[in-house]
C-alpha atoms as a PDB file:
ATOM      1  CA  UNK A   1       0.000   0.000   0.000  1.00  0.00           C
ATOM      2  CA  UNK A   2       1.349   3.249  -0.998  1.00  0.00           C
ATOM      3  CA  UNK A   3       2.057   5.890   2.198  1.00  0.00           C
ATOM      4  CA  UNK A   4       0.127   8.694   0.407  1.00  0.00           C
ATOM      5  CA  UNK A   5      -3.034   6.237   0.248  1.00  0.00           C
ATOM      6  CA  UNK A   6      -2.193   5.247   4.121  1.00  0.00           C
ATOM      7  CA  UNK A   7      -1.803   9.182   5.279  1.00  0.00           C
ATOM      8  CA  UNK A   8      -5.217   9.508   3.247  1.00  0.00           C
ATOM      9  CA  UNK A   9      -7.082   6.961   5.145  1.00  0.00           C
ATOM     10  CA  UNK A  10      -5.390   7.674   8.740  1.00  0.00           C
ATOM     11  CA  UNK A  11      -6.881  11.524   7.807  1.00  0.00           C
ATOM     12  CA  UNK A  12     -10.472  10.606   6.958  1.00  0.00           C
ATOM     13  CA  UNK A  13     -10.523   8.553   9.689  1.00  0.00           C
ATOM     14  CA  UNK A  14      -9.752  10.839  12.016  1.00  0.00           C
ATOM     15  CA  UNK A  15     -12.055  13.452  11.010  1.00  0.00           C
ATOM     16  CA  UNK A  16     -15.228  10.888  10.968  1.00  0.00           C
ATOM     17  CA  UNK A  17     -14.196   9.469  14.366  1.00  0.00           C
ATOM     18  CA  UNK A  18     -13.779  13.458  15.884  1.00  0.00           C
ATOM     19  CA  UNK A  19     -16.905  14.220  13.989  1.00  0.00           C
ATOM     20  CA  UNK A  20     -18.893  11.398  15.530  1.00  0.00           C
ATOM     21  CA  UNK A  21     -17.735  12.169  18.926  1.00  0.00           C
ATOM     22  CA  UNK A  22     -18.694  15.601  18.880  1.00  0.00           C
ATOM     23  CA  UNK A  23     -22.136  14.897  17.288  1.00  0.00           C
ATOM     24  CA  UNK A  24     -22.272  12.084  20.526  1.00  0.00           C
ATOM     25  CA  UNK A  25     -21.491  15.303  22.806  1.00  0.00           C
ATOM     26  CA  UNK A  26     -23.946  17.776  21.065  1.00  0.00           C
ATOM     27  CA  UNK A  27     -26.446  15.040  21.405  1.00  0.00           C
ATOM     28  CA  UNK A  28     -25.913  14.441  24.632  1.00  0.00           C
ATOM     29  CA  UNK A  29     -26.336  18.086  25.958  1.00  0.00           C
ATOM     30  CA  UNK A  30     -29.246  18.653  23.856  1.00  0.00           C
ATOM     31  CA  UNK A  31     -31.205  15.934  25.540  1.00  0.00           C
ATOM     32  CA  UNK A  32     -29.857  16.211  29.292  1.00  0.00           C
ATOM     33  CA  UNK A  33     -29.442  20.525  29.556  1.00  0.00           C
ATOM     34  CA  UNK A  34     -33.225  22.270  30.400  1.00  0.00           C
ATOM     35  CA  UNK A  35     -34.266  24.653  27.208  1.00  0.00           C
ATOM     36  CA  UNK A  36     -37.345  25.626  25.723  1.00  0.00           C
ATOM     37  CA  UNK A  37     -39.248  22.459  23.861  1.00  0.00           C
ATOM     38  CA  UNK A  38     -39.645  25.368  20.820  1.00  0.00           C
ATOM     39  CA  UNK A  39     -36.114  25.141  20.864  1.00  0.00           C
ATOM     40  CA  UNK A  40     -35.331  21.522  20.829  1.00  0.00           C
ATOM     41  CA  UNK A  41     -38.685  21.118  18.555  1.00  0.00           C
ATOM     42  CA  UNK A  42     -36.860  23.364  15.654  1.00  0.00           C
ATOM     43  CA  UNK A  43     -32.992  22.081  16.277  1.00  0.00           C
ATOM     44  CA  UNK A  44     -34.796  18.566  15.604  1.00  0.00           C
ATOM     45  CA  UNK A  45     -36.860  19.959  12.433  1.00  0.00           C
ATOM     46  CA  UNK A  46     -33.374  22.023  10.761  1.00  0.00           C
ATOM     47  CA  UNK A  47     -31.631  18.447  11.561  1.00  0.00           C
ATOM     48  CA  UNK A  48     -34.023  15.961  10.199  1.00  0.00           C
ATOM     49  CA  UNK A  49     -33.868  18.497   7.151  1.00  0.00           C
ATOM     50  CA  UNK A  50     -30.718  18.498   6.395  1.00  0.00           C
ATOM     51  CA  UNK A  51     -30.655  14.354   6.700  1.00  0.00           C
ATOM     52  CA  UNK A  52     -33.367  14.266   3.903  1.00  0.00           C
ATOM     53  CA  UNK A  53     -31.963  16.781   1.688  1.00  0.00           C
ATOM     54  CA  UNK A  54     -28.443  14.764   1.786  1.00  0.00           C
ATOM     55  CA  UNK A  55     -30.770  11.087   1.703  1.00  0.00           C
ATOM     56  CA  UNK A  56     -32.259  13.010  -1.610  1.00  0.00           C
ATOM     57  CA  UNK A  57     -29.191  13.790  -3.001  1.00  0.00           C
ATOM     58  CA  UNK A  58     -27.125  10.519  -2.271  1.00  0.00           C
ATOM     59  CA  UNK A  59     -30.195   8.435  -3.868  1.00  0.00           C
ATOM     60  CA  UNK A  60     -29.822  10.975  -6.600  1.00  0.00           C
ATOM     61  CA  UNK A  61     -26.136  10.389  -7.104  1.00  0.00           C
ATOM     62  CA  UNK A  62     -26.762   6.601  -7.067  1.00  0.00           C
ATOM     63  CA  UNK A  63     -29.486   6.758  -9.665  1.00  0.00           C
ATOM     64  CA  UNK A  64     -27.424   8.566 -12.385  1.00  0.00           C
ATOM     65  CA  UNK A  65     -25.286   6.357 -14.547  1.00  0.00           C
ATOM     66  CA  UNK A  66     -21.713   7.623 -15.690  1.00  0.00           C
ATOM     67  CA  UNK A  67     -22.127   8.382 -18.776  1.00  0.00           C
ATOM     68  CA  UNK A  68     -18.051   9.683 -19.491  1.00  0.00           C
ATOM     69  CA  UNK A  69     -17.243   8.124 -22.863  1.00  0.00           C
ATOM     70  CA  UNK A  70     -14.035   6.133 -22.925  1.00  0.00           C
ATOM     71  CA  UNK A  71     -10.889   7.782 -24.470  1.00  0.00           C
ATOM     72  CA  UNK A  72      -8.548   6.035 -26.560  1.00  0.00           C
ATOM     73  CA  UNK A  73      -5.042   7.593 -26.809  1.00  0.00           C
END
């Protein structure tokens, strides 16, 4: 395996596993910490927007066939 390919991975992986953890965190206070149910009622409606939106698109993506002709040189 090439070391460019390995710093790649190592970097991704990093950034989805400190991602996750502070999602875990935001989470965590938004369900334990007293606020307004408005509040947690519209952070919930902006979130479960934004996961349809990128469900759309990714179905989207899937859908469309590649369609890049071949190139002979």
């Amino acid at each position: 395996m090439d070391s460019n390919t390995v710093v790649k991975n190592l970097g991704i992986g990093l950034t989805v596993i400190g991602f996750v953890l502070l999602l875990g965190y935001a989470l965590y206070n938004f369900f334990t910490i007293e606020s307004s149910p408005i509040l947690k009622m519209s952070i919930g409606a902006i979130i479960a927007g934004i996961v349809l939106v990128l469900l759309a698109l990714i179905k989207e993506k899937m859908g469309v066939e590649d369609k890049e002709i071949e190139r002979r040189y």
